[in-house]
N, C-alpha and C. Protein backbone atom coordinates (compact mmCIF):
# COMPACT_ATOMS: atom_id res chain seq x y z
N UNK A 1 16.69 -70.98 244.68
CA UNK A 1 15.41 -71.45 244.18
C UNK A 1 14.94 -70.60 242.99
N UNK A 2 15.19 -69.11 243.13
CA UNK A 2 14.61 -68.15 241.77
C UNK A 2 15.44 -68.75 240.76
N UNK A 3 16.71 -69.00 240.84
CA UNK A 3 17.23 -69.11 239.25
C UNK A 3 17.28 -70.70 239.01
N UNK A 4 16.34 -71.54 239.96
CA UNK A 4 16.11 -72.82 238.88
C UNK A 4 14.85 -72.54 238.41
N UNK A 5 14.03 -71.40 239.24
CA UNK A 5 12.71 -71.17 238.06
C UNK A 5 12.70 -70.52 236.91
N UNK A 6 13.97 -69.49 237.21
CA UNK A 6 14.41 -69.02 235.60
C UNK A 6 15.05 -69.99 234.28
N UNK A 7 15.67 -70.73 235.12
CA UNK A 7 16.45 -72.06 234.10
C UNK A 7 14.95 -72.70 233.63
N UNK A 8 13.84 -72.99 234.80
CA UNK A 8 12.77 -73.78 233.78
C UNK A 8 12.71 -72.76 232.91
N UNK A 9 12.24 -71.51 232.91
CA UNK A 9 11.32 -70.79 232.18
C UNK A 9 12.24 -71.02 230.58
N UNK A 10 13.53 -70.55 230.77
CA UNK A 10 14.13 -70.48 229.79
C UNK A 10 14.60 -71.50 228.93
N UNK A 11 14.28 -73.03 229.90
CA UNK A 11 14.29 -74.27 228.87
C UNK A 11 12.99 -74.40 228.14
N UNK A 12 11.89 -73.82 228.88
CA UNK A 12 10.22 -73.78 228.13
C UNK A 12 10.39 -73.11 226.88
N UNK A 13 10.71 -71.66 226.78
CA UNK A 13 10.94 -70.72 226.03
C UNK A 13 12.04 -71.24 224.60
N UNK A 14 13.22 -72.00 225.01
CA UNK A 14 14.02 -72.51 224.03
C UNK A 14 13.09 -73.36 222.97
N UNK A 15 12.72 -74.32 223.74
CA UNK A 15 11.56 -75.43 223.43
C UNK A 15 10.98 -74.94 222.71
N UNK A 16 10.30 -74.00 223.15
CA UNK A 16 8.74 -73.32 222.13
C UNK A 16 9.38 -72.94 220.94
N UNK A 17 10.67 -72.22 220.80
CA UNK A 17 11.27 -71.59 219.58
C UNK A 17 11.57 -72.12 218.97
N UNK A 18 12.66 -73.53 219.70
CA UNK A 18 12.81 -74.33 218.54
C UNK A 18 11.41 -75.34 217.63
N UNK A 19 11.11 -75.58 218.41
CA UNK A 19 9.34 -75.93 217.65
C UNK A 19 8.84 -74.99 216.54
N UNK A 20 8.54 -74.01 216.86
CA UNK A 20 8.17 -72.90 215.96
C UNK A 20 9.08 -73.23 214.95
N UNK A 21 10.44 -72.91 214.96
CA UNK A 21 11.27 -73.01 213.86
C UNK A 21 11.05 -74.10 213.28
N UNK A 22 10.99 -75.37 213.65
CA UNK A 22 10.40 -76.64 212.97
C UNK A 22 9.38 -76.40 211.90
N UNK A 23 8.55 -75.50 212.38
CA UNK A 23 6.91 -75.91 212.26
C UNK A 23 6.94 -74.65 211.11
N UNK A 24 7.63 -73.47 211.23
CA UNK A 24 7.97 -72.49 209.76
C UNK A 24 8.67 -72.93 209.37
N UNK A 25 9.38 -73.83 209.25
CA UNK A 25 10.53 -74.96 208.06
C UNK A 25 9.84 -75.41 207.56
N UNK A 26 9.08 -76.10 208.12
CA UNK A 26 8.46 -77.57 207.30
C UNK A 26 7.46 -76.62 206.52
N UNK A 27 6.50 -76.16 207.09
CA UNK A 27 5.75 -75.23 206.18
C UNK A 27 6.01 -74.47 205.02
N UNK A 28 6.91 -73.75 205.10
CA UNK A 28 7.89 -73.48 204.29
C UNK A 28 7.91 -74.10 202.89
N UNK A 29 9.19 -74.92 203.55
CA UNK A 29 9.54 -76.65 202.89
C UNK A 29 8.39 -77.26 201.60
N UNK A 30 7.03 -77.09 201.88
CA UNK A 30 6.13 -77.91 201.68
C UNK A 30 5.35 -76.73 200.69
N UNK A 31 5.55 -75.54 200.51
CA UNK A 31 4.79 -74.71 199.83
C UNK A 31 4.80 -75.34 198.31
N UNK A 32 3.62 -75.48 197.82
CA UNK A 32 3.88 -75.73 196.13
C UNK A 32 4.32 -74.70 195.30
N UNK A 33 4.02 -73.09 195.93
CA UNK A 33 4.58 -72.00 195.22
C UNK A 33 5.38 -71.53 195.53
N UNK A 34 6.74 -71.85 196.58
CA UNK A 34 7.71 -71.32 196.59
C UNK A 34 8.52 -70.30 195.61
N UNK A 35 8.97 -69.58 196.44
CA UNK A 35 9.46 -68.71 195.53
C UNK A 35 10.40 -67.83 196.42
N UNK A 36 11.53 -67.29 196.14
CA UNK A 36 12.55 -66.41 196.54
C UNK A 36 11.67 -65.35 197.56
N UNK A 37 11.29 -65.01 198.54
CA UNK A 37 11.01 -64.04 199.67
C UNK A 37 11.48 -63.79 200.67
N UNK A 38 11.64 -62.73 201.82
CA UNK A 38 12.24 -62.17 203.25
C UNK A 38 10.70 -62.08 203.82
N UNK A 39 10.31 -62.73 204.68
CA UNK A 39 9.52 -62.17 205.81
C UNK A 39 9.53 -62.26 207.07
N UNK A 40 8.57 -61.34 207.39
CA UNK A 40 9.07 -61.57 209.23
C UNK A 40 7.25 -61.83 209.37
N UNK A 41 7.30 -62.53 210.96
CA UNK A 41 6.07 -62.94 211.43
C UNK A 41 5.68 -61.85 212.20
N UNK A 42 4.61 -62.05 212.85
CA UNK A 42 4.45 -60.61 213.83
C UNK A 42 5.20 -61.09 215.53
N UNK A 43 5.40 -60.26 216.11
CA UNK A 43 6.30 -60.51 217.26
C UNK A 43 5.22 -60.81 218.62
N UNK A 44 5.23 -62.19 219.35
CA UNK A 44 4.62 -62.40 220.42
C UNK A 44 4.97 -62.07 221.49
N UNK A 45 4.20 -62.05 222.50
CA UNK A 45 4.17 -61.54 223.92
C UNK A 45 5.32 -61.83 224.48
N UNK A 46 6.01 -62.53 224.19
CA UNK A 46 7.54 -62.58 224.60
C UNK A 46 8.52 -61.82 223.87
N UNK A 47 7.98 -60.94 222.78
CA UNK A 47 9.59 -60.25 222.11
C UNK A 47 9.94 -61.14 220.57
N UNK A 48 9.41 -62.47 220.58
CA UNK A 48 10.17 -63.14 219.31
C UNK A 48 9.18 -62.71 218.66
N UNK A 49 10.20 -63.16 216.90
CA UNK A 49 9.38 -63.11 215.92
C UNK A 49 10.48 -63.89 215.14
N UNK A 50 10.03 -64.77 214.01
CA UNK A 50 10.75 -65.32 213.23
C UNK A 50 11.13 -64.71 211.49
N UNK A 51 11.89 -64.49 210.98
CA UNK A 51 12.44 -63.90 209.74
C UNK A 51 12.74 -65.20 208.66
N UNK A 52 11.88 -65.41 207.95
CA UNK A 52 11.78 -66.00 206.98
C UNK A 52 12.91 -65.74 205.57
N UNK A 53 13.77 -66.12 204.85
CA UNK A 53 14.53 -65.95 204.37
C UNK A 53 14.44 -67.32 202.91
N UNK A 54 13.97 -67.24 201.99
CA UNK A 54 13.95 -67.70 200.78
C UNK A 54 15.02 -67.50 199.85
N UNK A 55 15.97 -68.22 199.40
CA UNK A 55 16.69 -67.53 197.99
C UNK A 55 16.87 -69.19 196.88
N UNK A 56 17.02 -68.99 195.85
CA UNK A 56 17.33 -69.94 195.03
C UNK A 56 18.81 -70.24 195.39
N UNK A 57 18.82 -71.82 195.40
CA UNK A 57 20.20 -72.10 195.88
C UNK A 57 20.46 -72.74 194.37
N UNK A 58 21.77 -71.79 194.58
CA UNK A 58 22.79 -72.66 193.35
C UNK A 58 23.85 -73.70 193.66
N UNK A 59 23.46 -74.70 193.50
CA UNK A 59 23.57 -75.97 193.93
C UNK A 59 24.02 -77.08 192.64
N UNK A 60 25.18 -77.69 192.24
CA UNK A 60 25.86 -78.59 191.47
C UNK A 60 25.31 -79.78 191.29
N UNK A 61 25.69 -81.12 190.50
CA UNK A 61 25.60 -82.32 190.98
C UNK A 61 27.18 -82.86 191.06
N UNK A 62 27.77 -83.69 191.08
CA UNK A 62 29.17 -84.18 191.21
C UNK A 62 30.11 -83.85 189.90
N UNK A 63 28.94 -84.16 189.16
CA UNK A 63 29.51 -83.79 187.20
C UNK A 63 29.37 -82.41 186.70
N UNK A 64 28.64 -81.84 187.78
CA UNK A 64 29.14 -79.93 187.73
C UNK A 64 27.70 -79.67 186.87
N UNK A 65 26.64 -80.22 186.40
CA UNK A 65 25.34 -79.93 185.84
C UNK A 65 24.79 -78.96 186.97
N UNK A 66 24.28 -77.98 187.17
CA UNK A 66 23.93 -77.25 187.93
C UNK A 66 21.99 -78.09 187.94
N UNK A 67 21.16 -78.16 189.22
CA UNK A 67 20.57 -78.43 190.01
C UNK A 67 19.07 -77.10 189.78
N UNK A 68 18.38 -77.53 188.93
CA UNK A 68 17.17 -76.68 189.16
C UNK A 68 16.43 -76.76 189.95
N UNK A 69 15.39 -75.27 190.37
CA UNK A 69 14.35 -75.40 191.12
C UNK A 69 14.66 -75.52 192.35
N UNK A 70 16.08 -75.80 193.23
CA UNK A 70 15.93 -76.19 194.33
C UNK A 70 16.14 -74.32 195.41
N UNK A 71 15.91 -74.10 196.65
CA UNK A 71 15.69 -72.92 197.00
C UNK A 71 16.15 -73.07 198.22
N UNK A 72 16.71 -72.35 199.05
CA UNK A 72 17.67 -72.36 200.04
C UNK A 72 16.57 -71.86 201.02
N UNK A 73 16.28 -72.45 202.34
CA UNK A 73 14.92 -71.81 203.65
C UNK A 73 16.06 -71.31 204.34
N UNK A 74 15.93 -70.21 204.87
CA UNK A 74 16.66 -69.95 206.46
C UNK A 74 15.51 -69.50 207.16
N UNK A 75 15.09 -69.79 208.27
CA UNK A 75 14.66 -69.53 209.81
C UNK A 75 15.26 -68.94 210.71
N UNK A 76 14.99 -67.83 211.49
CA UNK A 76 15.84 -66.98 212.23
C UNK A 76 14.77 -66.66 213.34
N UNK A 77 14.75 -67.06 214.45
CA UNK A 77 14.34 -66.20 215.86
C UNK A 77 14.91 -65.06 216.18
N UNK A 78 14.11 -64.52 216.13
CA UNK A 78 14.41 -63.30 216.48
C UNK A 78 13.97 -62.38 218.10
N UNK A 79 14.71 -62.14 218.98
CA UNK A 79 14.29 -61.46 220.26
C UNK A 79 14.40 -60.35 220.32
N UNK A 80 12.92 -59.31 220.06
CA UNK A 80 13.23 -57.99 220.43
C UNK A 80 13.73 -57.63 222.25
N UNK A 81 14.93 -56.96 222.64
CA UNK A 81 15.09 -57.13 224.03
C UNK A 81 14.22 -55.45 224.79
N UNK A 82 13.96 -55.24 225.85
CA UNK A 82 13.31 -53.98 226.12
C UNK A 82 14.51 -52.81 225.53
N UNK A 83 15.78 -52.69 225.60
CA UNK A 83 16.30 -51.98 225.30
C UNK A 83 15.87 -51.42 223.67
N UNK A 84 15.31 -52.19 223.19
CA UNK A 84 15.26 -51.66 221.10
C UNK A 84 16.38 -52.96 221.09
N UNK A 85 17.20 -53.59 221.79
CA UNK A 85 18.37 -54.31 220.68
C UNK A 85 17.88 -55.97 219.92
N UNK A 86 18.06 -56.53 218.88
CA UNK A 86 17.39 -57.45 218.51
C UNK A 86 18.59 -58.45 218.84
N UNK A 87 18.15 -59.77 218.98
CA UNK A 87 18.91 -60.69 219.44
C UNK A 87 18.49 -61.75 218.78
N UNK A 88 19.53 -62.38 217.96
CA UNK A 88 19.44 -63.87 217.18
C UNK A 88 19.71 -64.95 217.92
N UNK A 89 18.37 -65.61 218.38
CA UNK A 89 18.40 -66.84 219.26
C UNK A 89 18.43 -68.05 219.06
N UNK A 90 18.11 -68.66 217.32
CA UNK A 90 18.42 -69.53 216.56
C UNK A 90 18.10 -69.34 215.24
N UNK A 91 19.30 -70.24 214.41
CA UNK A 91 18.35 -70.82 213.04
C UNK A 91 18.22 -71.95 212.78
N UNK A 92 17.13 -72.40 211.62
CA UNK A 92 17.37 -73.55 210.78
C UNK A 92 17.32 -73.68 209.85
N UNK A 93 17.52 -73.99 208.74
CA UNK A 93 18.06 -74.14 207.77
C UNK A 93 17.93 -74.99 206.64
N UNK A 94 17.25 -75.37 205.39
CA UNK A 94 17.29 -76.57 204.35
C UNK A 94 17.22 -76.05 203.14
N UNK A 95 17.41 -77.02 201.98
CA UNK A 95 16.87 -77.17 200.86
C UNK A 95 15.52 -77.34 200.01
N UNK A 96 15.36 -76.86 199.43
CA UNK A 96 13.77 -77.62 199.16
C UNK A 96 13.37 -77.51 197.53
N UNK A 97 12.97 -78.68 197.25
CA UNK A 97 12.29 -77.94 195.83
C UNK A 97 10.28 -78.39 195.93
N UNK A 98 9.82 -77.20 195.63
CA UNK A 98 8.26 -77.05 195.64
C UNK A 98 7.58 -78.22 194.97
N UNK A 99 8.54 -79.31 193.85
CA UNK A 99 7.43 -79.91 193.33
C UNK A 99 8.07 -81.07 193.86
N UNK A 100 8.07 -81.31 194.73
CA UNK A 100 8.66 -82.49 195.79
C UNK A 100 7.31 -82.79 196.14
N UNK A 101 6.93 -82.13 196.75
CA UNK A 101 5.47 -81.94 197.80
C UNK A 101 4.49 -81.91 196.64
């Protein structure tokens, strides 16, 4: 019985992260001032925190014209564990260009 309440907890917990990661993508995604940055969020009562990752993607078209403005998102969960060790629990990942939005 304890470890199907751990299996819920830890399908709740997946859930919530991957949401979050949604929800700092799209945000992200949607900034009009994008721009190349690394940040991290502050870490909640559970240990996560997410690491924000911005870079300009150099990106082609088929005829080899290289692709302005567009900027590469990565999303990273991050789990501090009690030991100090950090643990990568997901990412996600897109393209984006700011004057889309």
């Amino acid at each position: 019985m304890n470890l199907i309440s751990v299996s819920v907890v830890d399908a709740a917990d997946e859930a919530e992260v991957r949401e979050q990661l949604r929800s700092i993508l799209v945000q992200t995604a949607r900034d009009p001032d994008l721009r190349a940055v690394s940040r991290d969020t502050p870490m909640n009562s559970k240990g996560f925190y997410f690491r924000t990752n911005v870079v300009r993607a150099d990106v082609e078209t088929s005829k080899g014209e290289p692709l302005d403005g567009l900027f590469e998102i990565t999303i990273s969960a991050i789990q501090r564990r009690a030991s100090g060790r950090e643990l990568e629990i997901d990412v996600a990942s897109t393209l984006a260009n700011p004057g889309m939005f």
